[in-house]
PDB file of N, CA and C in Angstrom:
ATOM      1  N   UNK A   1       0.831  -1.200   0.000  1.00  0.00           N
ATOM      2  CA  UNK A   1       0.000   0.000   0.000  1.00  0.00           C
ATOM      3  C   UNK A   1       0.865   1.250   0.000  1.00  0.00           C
ATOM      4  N   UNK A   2       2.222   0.941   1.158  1.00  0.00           N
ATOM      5  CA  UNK A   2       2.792   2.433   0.619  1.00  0.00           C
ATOM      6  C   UNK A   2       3.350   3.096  -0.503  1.00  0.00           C
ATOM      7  N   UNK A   3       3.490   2.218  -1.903  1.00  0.00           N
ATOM      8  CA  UNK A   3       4.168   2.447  -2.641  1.00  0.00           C
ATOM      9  C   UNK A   3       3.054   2.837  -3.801  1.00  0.00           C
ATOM     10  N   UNK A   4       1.524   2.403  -3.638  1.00  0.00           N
ATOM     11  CA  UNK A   4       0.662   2.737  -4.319  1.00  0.00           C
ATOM     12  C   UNK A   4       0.297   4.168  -3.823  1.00  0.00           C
ATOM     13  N   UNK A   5      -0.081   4.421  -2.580  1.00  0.00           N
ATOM     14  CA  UNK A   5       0.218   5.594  -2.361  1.00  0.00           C
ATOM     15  C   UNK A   5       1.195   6.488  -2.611  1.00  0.00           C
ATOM     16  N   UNK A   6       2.394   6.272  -2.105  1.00  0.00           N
ATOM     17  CA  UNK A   6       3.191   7.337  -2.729  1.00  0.00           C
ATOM     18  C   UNK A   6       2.504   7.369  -4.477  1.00  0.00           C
ATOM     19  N   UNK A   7       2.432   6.758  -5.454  1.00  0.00           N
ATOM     20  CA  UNK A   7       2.862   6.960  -6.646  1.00  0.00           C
ATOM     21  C   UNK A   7       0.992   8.117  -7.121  1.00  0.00           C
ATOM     22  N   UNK A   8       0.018   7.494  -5.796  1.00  0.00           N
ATOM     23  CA  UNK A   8      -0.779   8.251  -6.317  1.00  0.00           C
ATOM     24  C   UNK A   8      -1.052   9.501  -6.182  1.00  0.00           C
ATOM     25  N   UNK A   9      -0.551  10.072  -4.718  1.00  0.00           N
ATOM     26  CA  UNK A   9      -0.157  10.916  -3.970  1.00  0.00           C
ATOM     27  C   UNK A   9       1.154  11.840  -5.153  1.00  0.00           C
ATOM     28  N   UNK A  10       1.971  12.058  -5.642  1.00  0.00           N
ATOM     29  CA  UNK A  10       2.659  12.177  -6.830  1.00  0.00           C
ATOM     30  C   UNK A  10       2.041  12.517  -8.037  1.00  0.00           C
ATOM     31  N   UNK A  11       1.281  11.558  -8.589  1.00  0.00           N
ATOM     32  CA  UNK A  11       0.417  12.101  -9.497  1.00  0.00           C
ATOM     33  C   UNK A  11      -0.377  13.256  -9.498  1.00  0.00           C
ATOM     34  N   UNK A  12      -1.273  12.964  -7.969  1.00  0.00           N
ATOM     35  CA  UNK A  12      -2.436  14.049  -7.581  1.00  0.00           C
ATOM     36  C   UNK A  12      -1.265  15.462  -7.582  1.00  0.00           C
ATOM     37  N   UNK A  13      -0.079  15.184  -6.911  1.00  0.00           N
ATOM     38  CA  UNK A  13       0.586  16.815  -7.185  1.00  0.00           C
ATOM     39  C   UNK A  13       1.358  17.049  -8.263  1.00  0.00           C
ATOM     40  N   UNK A  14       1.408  16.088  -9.320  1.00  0.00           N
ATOM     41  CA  UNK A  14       2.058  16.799 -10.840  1.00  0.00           C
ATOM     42  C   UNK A  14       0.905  17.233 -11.531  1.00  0.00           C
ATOM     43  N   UNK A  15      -0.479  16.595 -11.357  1.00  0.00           N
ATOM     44  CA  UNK A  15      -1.432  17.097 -12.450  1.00  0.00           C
ATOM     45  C   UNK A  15      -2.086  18.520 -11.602  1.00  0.00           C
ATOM     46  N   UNK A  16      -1.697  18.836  -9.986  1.00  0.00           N
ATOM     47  CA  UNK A  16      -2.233  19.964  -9.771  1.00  0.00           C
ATOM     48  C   UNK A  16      -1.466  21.101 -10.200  1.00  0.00           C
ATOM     49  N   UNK A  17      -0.180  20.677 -10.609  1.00  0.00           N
ATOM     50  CA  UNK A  17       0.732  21.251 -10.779  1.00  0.00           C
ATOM     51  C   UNK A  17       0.479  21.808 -11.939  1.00  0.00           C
ATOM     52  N   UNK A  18       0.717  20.879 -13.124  1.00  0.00           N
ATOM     53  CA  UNK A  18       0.488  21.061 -14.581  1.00  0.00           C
ATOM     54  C   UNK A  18      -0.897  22.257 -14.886  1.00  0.00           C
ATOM     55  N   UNK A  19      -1.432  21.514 -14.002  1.00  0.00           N
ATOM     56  CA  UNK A  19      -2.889  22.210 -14.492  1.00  0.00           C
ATOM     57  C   UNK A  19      -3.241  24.031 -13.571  1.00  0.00           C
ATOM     58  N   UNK A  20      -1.680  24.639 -12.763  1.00  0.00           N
ATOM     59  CA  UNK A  20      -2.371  25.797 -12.163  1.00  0.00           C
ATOM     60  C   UNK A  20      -2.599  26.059 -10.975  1.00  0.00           C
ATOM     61  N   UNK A  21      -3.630  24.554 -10.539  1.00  0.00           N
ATOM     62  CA  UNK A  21      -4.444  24.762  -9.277  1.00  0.00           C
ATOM     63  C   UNK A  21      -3.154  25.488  -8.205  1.00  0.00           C
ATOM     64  N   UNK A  22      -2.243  24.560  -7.833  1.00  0.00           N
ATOM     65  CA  UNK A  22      -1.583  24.870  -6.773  1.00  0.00           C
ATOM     66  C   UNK A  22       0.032  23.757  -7.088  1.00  0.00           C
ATOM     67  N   UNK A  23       0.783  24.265  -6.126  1.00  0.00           N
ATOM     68  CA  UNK A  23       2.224  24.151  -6.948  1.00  0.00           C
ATOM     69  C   UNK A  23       2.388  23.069  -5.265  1.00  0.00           C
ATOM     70  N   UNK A  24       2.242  21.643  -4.781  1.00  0.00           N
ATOM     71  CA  UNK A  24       2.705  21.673  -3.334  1.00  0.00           C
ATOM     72  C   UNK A  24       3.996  20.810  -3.474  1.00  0.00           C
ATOM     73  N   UNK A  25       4.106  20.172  -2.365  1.00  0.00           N
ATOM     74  CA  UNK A  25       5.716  19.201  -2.109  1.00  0.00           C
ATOM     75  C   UNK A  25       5.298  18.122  -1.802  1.00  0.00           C
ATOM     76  N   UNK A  26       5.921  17.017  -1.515  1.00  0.00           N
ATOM     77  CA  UNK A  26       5.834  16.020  -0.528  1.00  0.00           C
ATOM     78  C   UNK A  26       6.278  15.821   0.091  1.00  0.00           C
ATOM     79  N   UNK A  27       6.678  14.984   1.244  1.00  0.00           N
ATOM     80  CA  UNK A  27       7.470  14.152   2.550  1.00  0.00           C
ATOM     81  C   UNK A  27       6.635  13.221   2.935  1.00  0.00           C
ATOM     82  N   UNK A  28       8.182  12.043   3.456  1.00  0.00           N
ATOM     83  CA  UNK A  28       7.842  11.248   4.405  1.00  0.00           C
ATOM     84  C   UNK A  28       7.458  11.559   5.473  1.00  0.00           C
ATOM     85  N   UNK A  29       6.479  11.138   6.255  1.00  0.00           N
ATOM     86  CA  UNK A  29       6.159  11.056   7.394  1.00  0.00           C
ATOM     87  C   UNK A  29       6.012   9.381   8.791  1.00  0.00           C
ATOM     88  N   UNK A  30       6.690   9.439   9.499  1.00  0.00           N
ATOM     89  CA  UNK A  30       7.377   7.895   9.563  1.00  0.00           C
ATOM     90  C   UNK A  30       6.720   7.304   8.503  1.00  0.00           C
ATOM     91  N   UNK A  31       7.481   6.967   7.416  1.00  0.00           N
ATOM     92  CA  UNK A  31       7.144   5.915   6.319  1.00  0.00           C
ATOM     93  C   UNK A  31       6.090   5.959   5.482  1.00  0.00           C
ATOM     94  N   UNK A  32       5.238   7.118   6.086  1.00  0.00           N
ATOM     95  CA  UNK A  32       4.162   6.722   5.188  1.00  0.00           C
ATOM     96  C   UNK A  32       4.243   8.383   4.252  1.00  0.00           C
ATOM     97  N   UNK A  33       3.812   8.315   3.103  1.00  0.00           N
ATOM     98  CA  UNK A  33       4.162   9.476   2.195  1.00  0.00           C
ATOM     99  C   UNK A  33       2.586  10.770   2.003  1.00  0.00           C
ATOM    100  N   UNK A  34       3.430  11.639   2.024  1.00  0.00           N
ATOM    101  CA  UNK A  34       1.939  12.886   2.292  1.00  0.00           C
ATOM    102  C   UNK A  34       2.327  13.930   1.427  1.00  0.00           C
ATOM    103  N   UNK A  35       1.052  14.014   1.268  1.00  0.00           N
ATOM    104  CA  UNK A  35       1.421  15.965   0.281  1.00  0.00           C
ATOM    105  C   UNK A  35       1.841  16.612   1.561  1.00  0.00           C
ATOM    106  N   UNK A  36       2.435  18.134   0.730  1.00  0.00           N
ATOM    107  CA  UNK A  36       2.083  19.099   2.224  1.00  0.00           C
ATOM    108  C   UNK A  36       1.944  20.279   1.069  1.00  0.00           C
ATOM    109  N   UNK A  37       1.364  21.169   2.119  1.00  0.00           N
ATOM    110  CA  UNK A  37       1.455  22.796   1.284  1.00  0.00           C
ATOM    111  C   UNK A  37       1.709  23.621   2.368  1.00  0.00           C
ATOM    112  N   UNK A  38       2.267  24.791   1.235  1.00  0.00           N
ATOM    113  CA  UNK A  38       3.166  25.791   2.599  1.00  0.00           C
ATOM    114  C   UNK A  38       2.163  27.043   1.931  1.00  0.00           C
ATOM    115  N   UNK A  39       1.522  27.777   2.818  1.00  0.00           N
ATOM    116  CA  UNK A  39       1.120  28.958   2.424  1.00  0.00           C
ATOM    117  C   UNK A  39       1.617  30.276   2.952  1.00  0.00           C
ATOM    118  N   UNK A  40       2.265  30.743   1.810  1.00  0.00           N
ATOM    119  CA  UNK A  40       2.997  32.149   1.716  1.00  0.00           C
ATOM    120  C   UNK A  40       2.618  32.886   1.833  1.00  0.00           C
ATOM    121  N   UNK A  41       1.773  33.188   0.659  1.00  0.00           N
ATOM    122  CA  UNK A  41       0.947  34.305   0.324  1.00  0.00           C
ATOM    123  C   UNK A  41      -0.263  34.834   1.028  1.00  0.00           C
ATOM    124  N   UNK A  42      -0.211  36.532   1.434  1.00  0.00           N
ATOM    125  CA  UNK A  42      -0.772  36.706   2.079  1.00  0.00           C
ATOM    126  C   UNK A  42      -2.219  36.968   1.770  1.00  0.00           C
ATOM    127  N   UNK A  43      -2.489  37.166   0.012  1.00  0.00           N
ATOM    128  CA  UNK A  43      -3.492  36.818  -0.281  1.00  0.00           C
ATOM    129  C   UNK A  43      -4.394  35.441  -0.599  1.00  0.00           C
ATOM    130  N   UNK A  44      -4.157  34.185   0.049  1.00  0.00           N
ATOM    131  CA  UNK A  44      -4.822  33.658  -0.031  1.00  0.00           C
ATOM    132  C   UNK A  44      -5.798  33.533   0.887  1.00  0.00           C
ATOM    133  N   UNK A  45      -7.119  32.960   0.234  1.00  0.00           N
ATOM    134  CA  UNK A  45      -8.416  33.019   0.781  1.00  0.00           C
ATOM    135  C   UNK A  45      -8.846  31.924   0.954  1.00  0.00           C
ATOM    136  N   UNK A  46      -9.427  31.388   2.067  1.00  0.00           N
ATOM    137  CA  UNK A  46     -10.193  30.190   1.785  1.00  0.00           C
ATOM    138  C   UNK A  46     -11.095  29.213   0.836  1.00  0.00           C
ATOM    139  N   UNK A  47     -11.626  30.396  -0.180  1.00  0.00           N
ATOM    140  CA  UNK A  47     -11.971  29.798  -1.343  1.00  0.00           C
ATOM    141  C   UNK A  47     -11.186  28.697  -2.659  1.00  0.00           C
ATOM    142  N   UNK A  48      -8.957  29.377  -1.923  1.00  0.00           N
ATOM    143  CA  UNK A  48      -8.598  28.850  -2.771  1.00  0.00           C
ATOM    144  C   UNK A  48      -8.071  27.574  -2.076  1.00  0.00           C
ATOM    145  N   UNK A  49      -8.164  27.535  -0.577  1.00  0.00           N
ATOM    146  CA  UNK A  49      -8.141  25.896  -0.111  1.00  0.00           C
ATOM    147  C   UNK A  49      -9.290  25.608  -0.090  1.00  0.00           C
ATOM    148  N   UNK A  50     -10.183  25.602  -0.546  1.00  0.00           N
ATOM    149  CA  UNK A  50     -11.252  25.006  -1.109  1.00  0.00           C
ATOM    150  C   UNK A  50     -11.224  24.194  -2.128  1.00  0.00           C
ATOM    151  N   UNK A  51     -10.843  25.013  -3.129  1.00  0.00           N
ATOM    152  CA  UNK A  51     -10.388  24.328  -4.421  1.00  0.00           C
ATOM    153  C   UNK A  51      -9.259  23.375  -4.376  1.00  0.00           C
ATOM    154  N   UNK A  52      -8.478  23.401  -3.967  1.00  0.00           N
ATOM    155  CA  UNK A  52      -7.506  22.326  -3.590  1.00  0.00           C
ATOM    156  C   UNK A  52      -7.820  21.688  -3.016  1.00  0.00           C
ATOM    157  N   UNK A  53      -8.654  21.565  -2.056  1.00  0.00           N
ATOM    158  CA  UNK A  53      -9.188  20.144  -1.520  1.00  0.00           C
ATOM    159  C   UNK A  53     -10.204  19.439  -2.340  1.00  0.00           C
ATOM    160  N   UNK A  54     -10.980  19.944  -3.088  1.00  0.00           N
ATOM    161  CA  UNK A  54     -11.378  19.978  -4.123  1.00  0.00           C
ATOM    162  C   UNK A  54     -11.083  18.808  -4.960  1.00  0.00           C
ATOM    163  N   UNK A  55     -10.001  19.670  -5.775  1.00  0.00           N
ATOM    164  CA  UNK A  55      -9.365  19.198  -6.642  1.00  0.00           C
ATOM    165  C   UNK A  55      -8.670  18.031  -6.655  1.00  0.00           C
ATOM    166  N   UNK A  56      -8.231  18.057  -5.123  1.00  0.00           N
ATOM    167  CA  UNK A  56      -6.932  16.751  -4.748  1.00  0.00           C
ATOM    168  C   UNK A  56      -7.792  15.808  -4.554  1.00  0.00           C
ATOM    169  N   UNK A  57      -9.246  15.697  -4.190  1.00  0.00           N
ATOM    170  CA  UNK A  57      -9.627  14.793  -4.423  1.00  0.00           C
ATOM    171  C   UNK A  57     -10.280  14.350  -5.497  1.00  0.00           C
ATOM    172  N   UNK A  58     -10.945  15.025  -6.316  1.00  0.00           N
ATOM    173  CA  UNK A  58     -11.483  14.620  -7.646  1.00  0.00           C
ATOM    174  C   UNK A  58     -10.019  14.283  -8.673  1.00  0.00           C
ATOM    175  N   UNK A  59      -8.978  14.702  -8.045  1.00  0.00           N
ATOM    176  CA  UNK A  59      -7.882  13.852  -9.245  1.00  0.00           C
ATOM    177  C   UNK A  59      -7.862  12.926  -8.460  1.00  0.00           C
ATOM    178  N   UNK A  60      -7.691  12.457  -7.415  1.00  0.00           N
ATOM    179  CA  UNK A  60      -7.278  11.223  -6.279  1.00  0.00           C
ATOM    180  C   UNK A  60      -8.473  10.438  -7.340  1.00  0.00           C
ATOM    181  N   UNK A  61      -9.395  10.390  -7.272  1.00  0.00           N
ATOM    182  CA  UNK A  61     -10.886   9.817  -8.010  1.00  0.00           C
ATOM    183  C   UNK A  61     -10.447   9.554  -9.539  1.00  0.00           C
ATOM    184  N   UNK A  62     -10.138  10.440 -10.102  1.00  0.00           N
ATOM    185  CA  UNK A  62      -9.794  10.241 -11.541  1.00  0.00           C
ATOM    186  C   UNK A  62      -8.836   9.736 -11.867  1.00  0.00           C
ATOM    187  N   UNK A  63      -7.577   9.619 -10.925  1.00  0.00           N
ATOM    188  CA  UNK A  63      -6.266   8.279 -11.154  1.00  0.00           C
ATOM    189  C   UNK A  63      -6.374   6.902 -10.584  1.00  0.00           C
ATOM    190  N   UNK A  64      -7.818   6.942  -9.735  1.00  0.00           N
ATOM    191  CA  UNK A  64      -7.944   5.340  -9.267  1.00  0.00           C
ATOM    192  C   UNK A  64      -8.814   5.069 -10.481  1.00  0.00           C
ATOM    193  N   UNK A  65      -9.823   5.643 -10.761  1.00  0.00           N
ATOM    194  CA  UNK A  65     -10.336   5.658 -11.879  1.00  0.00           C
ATOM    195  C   UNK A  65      -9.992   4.796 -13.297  1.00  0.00           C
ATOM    196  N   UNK A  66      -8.971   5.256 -13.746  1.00  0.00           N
ATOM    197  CA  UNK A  66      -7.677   5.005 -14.716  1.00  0.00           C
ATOM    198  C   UNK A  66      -7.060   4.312 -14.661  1.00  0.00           C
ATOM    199  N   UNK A  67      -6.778   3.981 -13.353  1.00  0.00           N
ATOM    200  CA  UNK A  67      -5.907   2.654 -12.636  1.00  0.00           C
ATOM    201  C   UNK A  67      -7.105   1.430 -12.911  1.00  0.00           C
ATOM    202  N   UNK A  68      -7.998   1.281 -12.305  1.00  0.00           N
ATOM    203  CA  UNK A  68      -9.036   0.341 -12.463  1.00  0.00           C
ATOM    204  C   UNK A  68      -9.803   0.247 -14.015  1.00  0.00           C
ATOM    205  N   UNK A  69      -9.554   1.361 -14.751  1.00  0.00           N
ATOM    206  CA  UNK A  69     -10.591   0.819 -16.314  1.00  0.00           C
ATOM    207  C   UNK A  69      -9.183  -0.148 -16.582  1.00  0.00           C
ATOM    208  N   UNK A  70      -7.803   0.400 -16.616  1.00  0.00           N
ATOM    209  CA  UNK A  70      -6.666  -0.256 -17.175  1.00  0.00           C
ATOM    210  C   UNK A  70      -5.888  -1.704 -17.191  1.00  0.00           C
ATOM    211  N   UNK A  71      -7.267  -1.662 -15.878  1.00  0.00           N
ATOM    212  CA  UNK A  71      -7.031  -3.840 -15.681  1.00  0.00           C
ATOM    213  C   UNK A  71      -8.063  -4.471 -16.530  1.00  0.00           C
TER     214      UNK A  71
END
């Protein structure tokens, strides 16, 4: 499981990446692998962690998605 995670966890932050939403990182956390986001900017609003939670999960949805038509 941790290695399916990491790789999906990865995905969910290159396609948020690619696509705009939000730019984040990852780390280990004992062993097990996590997004993180650092917020800088002093204009952000809650509307736009909205959308990122959002988002991270409707791609989380759309790469298991993809994963499962592909078997």
């Amino acid at each position: 499981a941790g290695e399916a995670l990491k790789a999906l966890n990865t995905e969910i932050m290159l396609r948020l990446q690619e696509r705009g939403i939000a730019a984040l990182s990852d780390t280990t956390v004992h062993g097990e692998h996590w997004l993180r986001v650092a917020i800088a900017n002093h204009r952000t609003r809650r509307d736009d962690l909205d959308l990122l939670l959002a988002e991270t999960v409707r791609l989380g949805r759309e790469i298991a998605a993809e994963g499962t038509s592909a078997k």
